[in-house]
PDB file of N, CA and C in Angstrom:
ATOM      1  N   UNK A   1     -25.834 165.372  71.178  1.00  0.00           N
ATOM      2  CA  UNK A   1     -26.687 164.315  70.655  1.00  0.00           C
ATOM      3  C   UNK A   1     -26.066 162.969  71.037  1.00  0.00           C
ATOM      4  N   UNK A   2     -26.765 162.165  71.564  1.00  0.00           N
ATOM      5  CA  UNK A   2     -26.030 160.795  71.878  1.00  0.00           C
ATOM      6  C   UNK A   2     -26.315 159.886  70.981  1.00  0.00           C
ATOM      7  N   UNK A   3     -26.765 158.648  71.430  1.00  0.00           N
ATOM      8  CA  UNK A   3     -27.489 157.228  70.609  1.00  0.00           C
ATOM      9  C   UNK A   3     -28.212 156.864  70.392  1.00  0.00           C
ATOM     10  N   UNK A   4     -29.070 158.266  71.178  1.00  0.00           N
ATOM     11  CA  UNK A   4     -30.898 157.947  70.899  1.00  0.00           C
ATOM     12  C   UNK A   4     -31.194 157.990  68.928  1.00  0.00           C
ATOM     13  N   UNK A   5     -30.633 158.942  68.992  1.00  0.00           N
ATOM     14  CA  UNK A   5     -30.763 158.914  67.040  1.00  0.00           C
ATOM     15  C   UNK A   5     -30.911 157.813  66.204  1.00  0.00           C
ATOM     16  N   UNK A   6     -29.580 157.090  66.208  1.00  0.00           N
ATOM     17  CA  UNK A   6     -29.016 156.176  65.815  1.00  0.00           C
ATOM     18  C   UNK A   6     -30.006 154.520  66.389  1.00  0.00           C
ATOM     19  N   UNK A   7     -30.453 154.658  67.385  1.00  0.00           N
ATOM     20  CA  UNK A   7     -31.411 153.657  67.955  1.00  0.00           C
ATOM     21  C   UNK A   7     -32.808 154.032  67.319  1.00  0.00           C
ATOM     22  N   UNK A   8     -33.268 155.072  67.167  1.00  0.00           N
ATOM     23  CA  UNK A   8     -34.717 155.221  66.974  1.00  0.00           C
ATOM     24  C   UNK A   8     -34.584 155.306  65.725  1.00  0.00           C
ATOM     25  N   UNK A   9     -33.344 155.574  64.599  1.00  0.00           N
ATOM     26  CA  UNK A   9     -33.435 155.265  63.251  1.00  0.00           C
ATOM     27  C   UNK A   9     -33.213 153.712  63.166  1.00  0.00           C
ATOM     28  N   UNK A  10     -32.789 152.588  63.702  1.00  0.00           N
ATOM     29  CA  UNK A  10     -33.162 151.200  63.734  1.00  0.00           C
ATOM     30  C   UNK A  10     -34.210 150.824  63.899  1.00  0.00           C
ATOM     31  N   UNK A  11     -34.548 151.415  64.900  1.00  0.00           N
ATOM     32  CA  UNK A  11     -35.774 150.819  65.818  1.00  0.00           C
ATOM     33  C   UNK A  11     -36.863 150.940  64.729  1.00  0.00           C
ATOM     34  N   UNK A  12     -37.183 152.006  63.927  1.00  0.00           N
ATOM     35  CA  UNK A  12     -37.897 152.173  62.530  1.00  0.00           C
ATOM     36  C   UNK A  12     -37.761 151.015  61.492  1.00  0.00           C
ATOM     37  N   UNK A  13     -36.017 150.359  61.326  1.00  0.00           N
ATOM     38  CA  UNK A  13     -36.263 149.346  60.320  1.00  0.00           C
ATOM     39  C   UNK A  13     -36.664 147.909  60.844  1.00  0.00           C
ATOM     40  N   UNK A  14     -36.703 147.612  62.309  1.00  0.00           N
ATOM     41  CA  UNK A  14     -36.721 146.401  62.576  1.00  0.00           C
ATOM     42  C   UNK A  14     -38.058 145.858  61.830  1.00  0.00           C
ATOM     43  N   UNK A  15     -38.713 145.998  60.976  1.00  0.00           N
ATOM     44  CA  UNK A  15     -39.649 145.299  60.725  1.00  0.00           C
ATOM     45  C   UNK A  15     -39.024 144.540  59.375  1.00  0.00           C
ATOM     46  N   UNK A  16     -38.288 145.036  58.910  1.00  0.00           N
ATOM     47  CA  UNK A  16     -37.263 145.006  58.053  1.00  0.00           C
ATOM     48  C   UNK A  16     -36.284 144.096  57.903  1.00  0.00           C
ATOM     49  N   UNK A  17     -35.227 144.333  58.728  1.00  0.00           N
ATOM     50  CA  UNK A  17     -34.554 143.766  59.613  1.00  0.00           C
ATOM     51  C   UNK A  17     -34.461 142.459  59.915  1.00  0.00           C
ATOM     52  N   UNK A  18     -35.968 142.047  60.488  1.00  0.00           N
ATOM     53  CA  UNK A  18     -36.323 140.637  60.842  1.00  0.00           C
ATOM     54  C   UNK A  18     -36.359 139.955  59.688  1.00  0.00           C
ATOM     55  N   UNK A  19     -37.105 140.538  58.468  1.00  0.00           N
ATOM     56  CA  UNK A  19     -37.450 139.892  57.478  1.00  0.00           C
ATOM     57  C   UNK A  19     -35.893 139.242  56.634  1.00  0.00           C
ATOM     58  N   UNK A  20     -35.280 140.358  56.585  1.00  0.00           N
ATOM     59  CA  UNK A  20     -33.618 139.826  56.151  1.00  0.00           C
ATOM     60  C   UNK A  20     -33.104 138.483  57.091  1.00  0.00           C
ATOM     61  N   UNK A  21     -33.081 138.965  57.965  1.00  0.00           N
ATOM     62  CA  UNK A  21     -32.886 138.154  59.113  1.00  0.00           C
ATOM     63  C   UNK A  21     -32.981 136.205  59.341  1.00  0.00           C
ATOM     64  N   UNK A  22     -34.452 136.456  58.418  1.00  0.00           N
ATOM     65  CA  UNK A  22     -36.025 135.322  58.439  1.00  0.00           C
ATOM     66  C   UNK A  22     -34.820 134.730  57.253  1.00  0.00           C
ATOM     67  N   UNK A  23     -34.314 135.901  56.010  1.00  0.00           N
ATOM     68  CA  UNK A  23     -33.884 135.552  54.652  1.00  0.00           C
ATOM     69  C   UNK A  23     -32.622 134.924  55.110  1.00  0.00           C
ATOM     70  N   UNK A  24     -31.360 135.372  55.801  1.00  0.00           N
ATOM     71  CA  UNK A  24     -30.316 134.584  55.951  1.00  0.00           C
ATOM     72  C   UNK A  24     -30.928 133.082  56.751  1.00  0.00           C
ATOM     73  N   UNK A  25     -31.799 132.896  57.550  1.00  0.00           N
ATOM     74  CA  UNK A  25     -31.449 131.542  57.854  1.00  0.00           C
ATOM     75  C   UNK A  25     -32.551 130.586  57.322  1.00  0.00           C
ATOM     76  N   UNK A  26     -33.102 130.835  56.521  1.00  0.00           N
ATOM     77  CA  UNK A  26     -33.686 130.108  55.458  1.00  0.00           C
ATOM     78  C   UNK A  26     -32.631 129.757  54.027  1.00  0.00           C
ATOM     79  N   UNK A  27     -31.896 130.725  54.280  1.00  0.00           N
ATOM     80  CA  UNK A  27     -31.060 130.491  52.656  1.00  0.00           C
ATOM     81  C   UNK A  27     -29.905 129.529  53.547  1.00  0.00           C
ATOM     82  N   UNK A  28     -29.573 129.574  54.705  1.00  0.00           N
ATOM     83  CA  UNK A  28     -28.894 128.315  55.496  1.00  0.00           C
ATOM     84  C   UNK A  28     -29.098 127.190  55.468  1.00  0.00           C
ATOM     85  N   UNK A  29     -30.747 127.159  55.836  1.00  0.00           N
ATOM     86  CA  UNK A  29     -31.783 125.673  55.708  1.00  0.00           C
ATOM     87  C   UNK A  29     -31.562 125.411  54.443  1.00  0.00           C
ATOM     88  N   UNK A  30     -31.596 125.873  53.637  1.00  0.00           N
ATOM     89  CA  UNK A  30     -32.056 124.977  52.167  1.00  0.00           C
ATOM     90  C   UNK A  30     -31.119 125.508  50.973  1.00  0.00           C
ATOM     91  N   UNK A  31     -29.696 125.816  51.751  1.00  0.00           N
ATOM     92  CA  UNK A  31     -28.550 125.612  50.919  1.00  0.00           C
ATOM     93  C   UNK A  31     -28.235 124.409  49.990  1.00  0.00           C
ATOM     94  N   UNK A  32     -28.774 123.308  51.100  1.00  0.00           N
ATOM     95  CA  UNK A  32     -27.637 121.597  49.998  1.00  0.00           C
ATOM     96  C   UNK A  32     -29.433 121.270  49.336  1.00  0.00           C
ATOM     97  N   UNK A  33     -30.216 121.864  49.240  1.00  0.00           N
ATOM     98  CA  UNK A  33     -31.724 121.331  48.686  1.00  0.00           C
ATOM     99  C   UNK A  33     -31.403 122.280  47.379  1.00  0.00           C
ATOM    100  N   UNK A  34     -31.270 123.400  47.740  1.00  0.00           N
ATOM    101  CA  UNK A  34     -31.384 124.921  46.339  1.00  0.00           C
ATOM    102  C   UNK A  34     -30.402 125.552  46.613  1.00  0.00           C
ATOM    103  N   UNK A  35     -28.948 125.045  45.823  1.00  0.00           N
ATOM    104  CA  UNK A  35     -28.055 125.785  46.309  1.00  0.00           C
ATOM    105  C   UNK A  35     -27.712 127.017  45.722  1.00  0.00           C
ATOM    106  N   UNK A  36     -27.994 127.298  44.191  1.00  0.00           N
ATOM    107  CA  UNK A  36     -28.145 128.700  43.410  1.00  0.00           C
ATOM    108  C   UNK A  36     -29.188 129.525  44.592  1.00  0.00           C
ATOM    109  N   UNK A  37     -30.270 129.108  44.854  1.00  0.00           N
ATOM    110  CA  UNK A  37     -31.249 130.247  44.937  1.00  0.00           C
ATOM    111  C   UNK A  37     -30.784 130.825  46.088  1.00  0.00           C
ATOM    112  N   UNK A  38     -30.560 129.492  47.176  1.00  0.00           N
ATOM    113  CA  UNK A  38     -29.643 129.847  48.335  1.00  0.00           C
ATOM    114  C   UNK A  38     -29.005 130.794  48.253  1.00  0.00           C
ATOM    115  N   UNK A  39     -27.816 130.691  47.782  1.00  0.00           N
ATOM    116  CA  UNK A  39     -26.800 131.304  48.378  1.00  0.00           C
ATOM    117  C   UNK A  39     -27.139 133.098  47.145  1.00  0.00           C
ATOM    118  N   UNK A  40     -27.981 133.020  46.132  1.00  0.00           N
ATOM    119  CA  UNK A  40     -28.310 134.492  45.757  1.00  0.00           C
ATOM    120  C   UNK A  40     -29.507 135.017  47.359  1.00  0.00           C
ATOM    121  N   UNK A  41     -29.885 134.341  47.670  1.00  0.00           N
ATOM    122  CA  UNK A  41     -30.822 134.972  48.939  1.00  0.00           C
ATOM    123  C   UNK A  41     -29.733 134.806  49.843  1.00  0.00           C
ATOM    124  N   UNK A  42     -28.852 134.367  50.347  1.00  0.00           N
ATOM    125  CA  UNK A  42     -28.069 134.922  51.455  1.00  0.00           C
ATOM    126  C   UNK A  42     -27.193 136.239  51.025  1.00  0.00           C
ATOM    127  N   UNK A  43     -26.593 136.068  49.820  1.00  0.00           N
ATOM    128  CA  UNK A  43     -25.634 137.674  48.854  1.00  0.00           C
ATOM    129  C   UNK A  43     -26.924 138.278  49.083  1.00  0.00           C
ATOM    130  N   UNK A  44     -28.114 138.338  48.947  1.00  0.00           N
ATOM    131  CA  UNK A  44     -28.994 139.475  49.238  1.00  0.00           C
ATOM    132  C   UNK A  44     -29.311 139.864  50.540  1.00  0.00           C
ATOM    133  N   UNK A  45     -29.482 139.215  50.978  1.00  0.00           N
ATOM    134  CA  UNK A  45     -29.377 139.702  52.965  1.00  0.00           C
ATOM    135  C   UNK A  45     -28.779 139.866  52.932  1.00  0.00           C
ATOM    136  N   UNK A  46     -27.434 139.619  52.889  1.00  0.00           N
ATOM    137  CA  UNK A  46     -26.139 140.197  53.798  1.00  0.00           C
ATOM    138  C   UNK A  46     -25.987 141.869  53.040  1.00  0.00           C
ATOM    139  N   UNK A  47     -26.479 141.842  51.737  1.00  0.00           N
ATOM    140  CA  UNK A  47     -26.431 143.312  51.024  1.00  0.00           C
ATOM    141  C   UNK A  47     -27.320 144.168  51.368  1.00  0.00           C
ATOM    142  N   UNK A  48     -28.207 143.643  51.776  1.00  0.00           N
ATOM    143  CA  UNK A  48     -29.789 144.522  51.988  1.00  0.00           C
ATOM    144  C   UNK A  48     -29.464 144.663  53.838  1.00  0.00           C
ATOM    145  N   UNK A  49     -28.782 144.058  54.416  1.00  0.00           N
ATOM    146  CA  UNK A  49     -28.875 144.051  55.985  1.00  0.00           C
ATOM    147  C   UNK A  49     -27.543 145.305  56.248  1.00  0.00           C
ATOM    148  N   UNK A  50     -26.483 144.794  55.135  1.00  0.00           N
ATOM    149  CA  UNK A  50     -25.516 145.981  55.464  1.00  0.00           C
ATOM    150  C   UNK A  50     -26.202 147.042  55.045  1.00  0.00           C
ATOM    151  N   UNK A  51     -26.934 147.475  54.064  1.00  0.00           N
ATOM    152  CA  UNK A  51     -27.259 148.367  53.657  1.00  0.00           C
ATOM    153  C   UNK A  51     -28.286 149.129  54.466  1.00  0.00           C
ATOM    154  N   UNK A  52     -28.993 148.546  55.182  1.00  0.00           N
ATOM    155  CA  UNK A  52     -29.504 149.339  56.177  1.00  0.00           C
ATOM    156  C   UNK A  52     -28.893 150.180  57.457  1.00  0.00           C
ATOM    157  N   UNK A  53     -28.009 148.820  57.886  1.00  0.00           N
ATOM    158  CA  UNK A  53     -26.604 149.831  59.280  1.00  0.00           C
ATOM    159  C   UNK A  53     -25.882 150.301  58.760  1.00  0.00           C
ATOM    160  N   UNK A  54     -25.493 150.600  57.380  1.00  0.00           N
ATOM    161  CA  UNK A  54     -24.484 151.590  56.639  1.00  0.00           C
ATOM    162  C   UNK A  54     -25.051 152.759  56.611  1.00  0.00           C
ATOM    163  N   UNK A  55     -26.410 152.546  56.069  1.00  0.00           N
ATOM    164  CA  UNK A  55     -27.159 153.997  55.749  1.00  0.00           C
ATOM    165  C   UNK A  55     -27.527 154.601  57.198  1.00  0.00           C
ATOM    166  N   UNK A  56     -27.737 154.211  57.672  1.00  0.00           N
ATOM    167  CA  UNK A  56     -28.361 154.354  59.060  1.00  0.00           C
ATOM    168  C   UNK A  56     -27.164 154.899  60.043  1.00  0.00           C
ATOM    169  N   UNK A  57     -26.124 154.305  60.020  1.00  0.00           N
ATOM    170  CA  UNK A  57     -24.863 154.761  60.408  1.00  0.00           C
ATOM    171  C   UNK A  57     -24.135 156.008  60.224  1.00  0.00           C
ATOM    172  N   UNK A  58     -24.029 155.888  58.810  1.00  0.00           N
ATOM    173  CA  UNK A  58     -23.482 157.273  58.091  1.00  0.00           C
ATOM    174  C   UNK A  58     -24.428 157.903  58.540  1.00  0.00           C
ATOM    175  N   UNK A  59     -25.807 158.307  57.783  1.00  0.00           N
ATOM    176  CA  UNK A  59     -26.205 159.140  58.279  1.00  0.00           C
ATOM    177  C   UNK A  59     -26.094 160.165  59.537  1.00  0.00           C
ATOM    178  N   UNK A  60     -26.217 158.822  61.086  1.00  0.00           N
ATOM    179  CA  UNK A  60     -26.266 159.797  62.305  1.00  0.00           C
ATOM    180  C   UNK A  60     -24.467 160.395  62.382  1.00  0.00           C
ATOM    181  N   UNK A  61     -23.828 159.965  61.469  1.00  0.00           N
ATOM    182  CA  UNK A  61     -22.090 160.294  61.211  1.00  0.00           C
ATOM    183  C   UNK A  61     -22.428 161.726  60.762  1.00  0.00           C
ATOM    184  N   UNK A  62     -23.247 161.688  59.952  1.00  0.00           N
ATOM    185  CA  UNK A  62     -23.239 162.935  59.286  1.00  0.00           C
ATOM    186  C   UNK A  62     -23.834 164.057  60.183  1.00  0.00           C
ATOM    187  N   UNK A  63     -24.778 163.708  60.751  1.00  0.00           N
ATOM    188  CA  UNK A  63     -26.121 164.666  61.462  1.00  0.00           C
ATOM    189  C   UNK A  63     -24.487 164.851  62.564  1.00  0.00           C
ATOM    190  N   UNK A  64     -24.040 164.322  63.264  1.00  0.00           N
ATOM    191  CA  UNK A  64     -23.323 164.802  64.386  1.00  0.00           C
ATOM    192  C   UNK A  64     -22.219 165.446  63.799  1.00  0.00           C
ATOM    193  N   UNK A  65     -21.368 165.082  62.978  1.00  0.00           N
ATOM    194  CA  UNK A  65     -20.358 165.897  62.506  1.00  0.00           C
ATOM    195  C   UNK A  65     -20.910 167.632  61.887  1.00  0.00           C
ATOM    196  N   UNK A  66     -21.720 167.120  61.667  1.00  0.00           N
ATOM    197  CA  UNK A  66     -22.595 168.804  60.864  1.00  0.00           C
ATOM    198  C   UNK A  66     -22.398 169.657  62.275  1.00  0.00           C
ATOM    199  N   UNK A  67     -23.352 169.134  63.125  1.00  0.00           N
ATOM    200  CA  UNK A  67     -23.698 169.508  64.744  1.00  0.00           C
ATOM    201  C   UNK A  67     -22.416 170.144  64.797  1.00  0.00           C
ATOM    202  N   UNK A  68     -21.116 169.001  64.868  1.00  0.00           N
ATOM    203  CA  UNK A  68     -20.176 169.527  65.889  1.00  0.00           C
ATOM    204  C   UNK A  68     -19.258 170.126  65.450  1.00  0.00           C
ATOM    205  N   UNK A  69     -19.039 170.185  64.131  1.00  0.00           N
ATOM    206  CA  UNK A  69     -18.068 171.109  63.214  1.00  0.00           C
ATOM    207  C   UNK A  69     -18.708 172.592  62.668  1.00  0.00           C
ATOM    208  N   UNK A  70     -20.353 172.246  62.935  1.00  0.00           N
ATOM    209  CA  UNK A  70     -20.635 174.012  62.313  1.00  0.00           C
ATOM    210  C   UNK A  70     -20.385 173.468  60.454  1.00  0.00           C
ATOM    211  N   UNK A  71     -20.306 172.434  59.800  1.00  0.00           N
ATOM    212  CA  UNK A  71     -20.219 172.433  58.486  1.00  0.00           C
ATOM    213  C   UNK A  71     -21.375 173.338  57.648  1.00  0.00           C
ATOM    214  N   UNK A  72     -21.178 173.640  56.630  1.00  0.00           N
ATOM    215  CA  UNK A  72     -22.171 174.415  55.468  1.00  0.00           C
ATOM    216  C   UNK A  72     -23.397 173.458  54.857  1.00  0.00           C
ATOM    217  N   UNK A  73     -24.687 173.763  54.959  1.00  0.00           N
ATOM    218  CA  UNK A  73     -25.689 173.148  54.539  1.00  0.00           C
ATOM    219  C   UNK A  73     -25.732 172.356  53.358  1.00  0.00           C
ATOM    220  N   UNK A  74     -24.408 173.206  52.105  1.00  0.00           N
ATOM    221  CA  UNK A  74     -24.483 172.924  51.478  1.00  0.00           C
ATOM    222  C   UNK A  74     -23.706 171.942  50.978  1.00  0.00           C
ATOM    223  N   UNK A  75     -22.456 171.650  52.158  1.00  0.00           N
ATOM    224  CA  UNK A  75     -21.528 170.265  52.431  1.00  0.00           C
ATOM    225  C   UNK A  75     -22.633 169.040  52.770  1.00  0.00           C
ATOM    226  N   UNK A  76     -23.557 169.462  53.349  1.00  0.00           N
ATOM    227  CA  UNK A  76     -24.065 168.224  54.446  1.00  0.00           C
ATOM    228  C   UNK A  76     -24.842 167.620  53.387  1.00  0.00           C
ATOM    229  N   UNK A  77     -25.722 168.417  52.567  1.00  0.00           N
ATOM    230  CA  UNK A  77     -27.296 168.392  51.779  1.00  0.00           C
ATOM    231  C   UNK A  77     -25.980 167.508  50.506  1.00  0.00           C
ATOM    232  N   UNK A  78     -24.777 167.982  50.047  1.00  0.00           N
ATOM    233  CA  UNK A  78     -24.243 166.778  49.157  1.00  0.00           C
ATOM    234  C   UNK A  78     -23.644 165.358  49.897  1.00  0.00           C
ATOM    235  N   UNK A  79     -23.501 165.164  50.914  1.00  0.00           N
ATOM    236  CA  UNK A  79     -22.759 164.074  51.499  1.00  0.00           C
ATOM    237  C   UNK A  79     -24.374 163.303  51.553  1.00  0.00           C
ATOM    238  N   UNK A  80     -25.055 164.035  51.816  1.00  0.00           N
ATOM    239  CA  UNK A  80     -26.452 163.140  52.625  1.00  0.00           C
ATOM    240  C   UNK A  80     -27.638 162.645  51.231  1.00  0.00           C
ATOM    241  N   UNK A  81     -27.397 163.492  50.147  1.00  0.00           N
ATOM    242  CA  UNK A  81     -27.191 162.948  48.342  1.00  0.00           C
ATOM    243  C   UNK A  81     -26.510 161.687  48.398  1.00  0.00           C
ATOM    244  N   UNK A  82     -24.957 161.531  48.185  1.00  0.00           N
ATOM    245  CA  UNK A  82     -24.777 160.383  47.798  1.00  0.00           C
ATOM    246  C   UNK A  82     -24.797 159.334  48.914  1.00  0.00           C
ATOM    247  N   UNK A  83     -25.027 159.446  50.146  1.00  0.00           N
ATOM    248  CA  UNK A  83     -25.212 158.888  50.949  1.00  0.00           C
ATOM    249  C   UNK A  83     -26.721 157.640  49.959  1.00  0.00           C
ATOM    250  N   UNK A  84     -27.681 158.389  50.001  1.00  0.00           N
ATOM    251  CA  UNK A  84     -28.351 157.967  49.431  1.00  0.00           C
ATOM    252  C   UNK A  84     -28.971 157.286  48.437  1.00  0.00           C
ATOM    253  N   UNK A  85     -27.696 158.179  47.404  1.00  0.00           N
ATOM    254  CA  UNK A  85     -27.747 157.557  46.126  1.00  0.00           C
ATOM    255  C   UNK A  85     -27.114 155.756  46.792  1.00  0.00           C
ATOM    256  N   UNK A  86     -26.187 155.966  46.952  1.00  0.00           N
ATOM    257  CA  UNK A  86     -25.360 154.575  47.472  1.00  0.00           C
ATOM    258  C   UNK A  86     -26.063 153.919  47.973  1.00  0.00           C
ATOM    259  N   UNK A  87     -26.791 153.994  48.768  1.00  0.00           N
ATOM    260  CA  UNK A  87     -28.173 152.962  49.505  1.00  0.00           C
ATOM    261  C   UNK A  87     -28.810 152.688  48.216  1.00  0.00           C
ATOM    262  N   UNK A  88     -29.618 153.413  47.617  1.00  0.00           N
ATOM    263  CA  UNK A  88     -30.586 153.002  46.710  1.00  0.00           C
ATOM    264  C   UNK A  88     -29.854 151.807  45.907  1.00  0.00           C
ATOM    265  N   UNK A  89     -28.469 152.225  45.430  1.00  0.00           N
ATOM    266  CA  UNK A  89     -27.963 151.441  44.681  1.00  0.00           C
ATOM    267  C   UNK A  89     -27.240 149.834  45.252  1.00  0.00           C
ATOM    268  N   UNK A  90     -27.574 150.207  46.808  1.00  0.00           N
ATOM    269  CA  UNK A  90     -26.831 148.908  47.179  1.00  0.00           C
ATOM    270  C   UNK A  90     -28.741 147.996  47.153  1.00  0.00           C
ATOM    271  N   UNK A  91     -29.899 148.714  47.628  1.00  0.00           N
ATOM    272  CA  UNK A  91     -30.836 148.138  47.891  1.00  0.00           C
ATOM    273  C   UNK A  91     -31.309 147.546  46.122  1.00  0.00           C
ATOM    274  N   UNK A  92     -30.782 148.164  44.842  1.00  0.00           N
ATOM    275  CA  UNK A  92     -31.067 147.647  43.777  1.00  0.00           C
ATOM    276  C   UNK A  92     -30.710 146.608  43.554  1.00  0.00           C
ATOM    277  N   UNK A  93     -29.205 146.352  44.314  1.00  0.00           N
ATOM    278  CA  UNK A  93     -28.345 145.210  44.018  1.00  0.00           C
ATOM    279  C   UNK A  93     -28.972 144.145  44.779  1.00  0.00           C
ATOM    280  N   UNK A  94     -28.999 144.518  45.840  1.00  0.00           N
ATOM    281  CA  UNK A  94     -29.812 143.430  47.071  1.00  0.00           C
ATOM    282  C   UNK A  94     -31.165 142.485  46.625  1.00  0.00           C
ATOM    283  N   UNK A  95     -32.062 143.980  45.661  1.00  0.00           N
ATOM    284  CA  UNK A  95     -33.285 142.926  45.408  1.00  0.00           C
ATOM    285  C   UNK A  95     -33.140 142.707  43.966  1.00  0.00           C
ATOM    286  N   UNK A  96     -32.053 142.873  42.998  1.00  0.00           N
ATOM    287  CA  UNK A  96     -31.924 142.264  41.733  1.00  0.00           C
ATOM    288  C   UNK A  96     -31.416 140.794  41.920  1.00  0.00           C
ATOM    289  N   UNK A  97     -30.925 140.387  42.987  1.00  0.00           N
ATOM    290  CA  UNK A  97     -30.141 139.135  43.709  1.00  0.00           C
ATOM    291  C   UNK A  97     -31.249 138.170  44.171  1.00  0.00           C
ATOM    292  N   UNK A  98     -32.637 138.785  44.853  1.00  0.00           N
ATOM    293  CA  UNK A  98     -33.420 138.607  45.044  1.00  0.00           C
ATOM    294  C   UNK A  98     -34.541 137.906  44.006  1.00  0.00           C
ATOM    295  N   UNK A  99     -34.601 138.874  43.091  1.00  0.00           N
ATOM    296  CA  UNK A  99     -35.130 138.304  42.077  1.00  0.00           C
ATOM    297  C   UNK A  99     -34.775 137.096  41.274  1.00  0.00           C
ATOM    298  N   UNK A 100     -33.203 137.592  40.778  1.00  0.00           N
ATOM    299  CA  UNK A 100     -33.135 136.287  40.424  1.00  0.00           C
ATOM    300  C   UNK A 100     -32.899 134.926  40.836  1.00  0.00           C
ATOM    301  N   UNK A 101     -32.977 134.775  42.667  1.00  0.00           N
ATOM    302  CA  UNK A 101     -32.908 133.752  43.320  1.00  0.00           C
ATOM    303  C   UNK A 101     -34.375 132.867  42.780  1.00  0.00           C
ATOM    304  N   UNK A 102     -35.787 134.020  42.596  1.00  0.00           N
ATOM    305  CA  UNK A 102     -36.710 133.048  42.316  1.00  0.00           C
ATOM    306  C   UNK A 102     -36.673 132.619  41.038  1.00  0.00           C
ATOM    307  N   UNK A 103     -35.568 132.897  40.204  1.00  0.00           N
ATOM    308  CA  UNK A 103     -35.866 132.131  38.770  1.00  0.00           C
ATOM    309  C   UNK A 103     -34.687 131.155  38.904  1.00  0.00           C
ATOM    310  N   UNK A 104     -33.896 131.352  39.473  1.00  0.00           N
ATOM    311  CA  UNK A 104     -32.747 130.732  39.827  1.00  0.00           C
ATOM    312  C   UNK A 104     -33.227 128.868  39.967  1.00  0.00           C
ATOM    313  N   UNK A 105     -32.568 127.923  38.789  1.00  0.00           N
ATOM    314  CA  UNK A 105     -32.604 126.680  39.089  1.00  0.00           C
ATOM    315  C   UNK A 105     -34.358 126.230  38.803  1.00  0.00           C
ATOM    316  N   UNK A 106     -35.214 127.166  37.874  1.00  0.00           N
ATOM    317  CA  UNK A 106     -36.574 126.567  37.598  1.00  0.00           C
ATOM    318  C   UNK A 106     -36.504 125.977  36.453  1.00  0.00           C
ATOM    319  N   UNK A 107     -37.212 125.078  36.135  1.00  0.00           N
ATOM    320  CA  UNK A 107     -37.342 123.903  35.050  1.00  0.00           C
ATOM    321  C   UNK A 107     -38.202 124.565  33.867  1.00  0.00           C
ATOM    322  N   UNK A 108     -37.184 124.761  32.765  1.00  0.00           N
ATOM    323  CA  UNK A 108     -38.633 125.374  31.642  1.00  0.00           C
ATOM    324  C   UNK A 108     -39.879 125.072  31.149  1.00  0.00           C
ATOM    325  N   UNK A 109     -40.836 125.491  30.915  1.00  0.00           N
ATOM    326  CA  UNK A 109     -42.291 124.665  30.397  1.00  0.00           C
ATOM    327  C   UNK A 109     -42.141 124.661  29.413  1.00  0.00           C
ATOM    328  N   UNK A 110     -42.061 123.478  28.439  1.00  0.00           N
ATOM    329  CA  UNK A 110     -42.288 123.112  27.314  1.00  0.00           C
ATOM    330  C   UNK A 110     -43.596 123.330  26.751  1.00  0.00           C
ATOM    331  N   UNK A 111     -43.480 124.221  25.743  1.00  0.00           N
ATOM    332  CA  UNK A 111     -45.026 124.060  24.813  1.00  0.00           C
ATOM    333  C   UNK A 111     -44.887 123.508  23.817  1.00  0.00           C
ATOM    334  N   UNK A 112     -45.832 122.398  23.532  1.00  0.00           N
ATOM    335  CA  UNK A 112     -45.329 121.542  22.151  1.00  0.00           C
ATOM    336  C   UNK A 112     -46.663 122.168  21.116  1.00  0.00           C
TER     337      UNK A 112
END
């Protein structure tokens, strides 16, 4: 197995990808304007962007080591579990960062 894997599992998130991408250099632009919301939308790209070439990484780590060691289904089916779990939990972190970038620095409405 070569790099085709590992490319055509990217090549799937670039829609993705860009959008993080769009998120780090917007949270650049309008760092010294919104600097809370900023810099929680750049901690979220950089979490949500690793979190895609981590998962994406490990994974084809895993698919080839299985391949080339002959490992037990039942080694691979738990590594490729918390593999997962760990993504989900880095992508929770990514868009809880997210979220609170849009409340981040808003002015309360007074009801009198």
């Amino acid at each position: 197995m070569n790099g085709s894997v590992l490319i055509q599992q990217l090549a799937y998130s670039v829609p993705v990808i860009i959008v993080y991408l769009l998120g780090l250099v917007l949270a650049v632009i309008f760092i010294k304007k919104y600097p809370v919301p900023a810099i929680l939308t750049l901690l979220a790209a950089i979490i949500l962007l690793g979190n895609i070439f981590g998962v994406t990484f490990a994974q084809t780590y895993l698919i080839r080591a299985r391949l080339g060691s002959g490992g037990s289904m039942a080694s691979y089916s738990t590594m490729s579990s918390m593999i997962s779990i760990i993504g989900s939990l880095m992508r929770a972190v990514g868009s809880a960062l997210l979220l609170a970038a849009v409340f981040a620095g808003r002015k309360s409405l007074t009801i009198a």
